[in-house]
C-alpha atoms as a PDB file:
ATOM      1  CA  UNK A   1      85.542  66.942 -31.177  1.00  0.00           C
ATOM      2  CA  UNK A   2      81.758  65.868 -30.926  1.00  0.00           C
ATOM      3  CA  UNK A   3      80.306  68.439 -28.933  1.00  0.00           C
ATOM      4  CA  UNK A   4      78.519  71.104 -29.721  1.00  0.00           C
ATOM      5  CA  UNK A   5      79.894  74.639 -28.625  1.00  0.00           C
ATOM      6  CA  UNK A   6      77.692  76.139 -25.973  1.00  0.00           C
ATOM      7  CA  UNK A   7      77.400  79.177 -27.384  1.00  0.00           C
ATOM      8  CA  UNK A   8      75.862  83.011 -25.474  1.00  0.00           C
ATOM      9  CA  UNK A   9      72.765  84.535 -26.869  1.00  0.00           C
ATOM     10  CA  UNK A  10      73.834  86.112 -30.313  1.00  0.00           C
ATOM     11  CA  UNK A  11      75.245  88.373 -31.551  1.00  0.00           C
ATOM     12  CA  UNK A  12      78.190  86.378 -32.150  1.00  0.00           C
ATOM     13  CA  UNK A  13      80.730  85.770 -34.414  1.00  0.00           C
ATOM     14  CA  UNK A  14      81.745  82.105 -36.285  1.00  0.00           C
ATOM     15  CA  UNK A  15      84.749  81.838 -38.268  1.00  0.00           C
ATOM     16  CA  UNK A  16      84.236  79.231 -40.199  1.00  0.00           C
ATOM     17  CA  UNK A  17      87.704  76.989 -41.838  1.00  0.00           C
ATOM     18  CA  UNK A  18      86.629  74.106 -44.762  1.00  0.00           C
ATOM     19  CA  UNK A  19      89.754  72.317 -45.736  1.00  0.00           C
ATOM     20  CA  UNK A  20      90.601  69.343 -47.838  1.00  0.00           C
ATOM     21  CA  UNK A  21      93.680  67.545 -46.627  1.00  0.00           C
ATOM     22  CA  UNK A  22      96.883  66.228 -47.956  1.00  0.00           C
ATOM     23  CA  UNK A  23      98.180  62.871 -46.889  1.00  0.00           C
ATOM     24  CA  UNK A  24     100.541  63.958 -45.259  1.00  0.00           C
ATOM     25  CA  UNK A  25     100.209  63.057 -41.136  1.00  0.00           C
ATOM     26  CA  UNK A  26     103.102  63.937 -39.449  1.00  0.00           C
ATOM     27  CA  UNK A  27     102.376  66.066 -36.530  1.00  0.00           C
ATOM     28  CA  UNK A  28      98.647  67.532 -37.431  1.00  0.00           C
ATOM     29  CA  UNK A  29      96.750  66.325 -34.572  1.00  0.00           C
ATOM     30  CA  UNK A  30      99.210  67.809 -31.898  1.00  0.00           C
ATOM     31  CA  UNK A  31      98.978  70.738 -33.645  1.00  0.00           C
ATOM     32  CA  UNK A  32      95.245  70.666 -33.952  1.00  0.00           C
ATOM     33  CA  UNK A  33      94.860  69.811 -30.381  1.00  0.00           C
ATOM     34  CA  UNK A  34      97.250  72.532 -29.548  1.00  0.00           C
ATOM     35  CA  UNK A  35      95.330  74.914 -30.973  1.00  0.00           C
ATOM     36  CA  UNK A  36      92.087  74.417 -29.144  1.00  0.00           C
ATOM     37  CA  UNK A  37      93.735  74.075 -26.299  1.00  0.00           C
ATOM     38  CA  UNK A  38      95.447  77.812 -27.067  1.00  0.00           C
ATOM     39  CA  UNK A  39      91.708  78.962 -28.454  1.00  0.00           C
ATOM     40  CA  UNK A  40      90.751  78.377 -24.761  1.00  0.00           C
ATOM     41  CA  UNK A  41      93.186  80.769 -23.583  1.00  0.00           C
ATOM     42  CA  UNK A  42      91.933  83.556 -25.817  1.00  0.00           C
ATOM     43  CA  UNK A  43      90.062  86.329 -24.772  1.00  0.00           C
ATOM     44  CA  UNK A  44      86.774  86.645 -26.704  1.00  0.00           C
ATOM     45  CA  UNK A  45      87.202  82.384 -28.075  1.00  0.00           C
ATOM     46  CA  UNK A  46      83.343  81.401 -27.331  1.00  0.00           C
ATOM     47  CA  UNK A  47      83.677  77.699 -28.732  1.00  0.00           C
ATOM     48  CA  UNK A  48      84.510  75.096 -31.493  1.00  0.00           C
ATOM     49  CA  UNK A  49      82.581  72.755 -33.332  1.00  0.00           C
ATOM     50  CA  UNK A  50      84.847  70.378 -35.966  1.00  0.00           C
ATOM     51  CA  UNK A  51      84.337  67.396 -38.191  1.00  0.00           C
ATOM     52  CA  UNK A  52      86.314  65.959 -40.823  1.00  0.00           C
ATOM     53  CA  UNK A  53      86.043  62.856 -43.478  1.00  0.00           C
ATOM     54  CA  UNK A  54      87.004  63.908 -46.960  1.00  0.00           C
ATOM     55  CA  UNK A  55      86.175  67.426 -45.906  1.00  0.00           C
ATOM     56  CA  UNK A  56      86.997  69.119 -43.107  1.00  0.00           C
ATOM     57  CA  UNK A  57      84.422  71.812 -41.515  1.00  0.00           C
ATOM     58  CA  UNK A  58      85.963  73.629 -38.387  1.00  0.00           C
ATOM     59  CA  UNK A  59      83.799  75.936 -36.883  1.00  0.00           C
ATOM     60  CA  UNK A  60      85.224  78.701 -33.889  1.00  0.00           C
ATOM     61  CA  UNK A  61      82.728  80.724 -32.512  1.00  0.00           C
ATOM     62  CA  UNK A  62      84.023  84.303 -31.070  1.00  0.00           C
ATOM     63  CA  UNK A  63      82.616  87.363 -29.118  1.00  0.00           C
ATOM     64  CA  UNK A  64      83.595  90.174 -31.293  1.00  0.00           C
ATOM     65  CA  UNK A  65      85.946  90.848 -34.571  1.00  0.00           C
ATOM     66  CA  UNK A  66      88.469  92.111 -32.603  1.00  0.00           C
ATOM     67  CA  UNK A  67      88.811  88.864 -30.639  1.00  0.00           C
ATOM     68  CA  UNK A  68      89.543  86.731 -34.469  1.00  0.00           C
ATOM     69  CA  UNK A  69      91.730  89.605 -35.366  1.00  0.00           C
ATOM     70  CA  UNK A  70      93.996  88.714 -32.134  1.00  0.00           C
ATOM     71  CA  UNK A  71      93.580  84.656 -32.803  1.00  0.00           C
ATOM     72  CA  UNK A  72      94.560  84.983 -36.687  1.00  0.00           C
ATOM     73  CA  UNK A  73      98.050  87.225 -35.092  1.00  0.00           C
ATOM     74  CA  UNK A  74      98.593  84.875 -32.258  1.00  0.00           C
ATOM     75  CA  UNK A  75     102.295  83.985 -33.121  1.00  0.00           C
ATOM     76  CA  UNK A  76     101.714  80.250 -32.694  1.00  0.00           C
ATOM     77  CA  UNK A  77      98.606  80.081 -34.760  1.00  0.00           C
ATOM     78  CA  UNK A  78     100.746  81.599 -37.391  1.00  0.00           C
ATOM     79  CA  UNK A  79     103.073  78.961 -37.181  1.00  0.00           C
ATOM     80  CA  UNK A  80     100.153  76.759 -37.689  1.00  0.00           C
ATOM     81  CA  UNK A  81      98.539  78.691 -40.709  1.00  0.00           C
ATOM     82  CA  UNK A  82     102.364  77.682 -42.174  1.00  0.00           C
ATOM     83  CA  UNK A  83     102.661  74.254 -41.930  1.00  0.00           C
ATOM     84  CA  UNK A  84      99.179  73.912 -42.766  1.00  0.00           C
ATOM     85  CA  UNK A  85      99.816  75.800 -46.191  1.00  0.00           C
ATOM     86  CA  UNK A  86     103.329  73.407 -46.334  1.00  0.00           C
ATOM     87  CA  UNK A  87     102.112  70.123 -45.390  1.00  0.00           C
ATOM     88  CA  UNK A  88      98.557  69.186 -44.582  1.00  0.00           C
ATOM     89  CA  UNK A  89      95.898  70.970 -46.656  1.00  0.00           C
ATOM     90  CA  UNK A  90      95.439  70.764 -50.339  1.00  0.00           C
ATOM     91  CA  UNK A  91      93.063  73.584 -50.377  1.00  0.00           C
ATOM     92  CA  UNK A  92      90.630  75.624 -47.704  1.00  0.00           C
ATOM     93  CA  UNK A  93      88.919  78.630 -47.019  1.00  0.00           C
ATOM     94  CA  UNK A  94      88.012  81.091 -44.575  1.00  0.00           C
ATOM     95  CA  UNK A  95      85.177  82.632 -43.710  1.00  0.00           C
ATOM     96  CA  UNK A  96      83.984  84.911 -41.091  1.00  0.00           C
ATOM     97  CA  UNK A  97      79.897  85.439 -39.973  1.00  0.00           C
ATOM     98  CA  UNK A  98      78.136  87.216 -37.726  1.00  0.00           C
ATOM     99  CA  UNK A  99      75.555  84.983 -36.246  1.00  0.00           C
ATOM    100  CA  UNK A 100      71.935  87.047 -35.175  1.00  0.00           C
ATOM    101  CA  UNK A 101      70.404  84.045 -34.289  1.00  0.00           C
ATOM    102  CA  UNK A 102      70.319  80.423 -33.352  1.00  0.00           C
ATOM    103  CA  UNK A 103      68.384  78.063 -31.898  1.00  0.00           C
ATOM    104  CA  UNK A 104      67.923  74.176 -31.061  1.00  0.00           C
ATOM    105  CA  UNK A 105      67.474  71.891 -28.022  1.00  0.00           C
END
């Protein structure tokens, strides 16, 4: 993903996911694609920024808390949180910010 998210004016929110990875392959790229492509689907999902080498940065953009509350329940994406605690990351963390402003061209 190369893009950046076109975002609204804020206030927005930006959950932000920084991972290191395993070496284990099998099967994280479907997943990751499946989950942007279920993201879309989600009421409130605003956009996704991502880029990885030795760490990963992963950043969703969202209208409101209540709209990351329903993504982090979303049965699938808790299948996902699994196997990425089994298989794929070594370590990450989560955080969640309200953005007041941005800018750029």
């Amino acid at each position: 993903m190369s893009a950046i998210a076109n975002t609204p004016t804020p206030p927005y929110y930006a959950v932000i996911f920084t991972s290191t990875r395993t070496e284990k392959e099998d099967g994280y790229n479907e997943m990751a694609a499946r989950m942007v492509e279920l993201a879309l689907q989600q009421p409130g999902f605003l956009g996704i920024e991502s880029a990885r080498e030795e760490l990963g940065i992963t950043v969703s953009y969202w209208a409101d808390l209540e709209a990351i509350k329903k993504w982090k329940a979303n049965s699938e994406h808790l299948q996902a949180q699994k196997s990425g605690r089994k298989s794929w990351y070594d370590s990450f963390k989560v955080r969640i910010s309200k953005v007041e402003r941005d800018y750029g061209i």
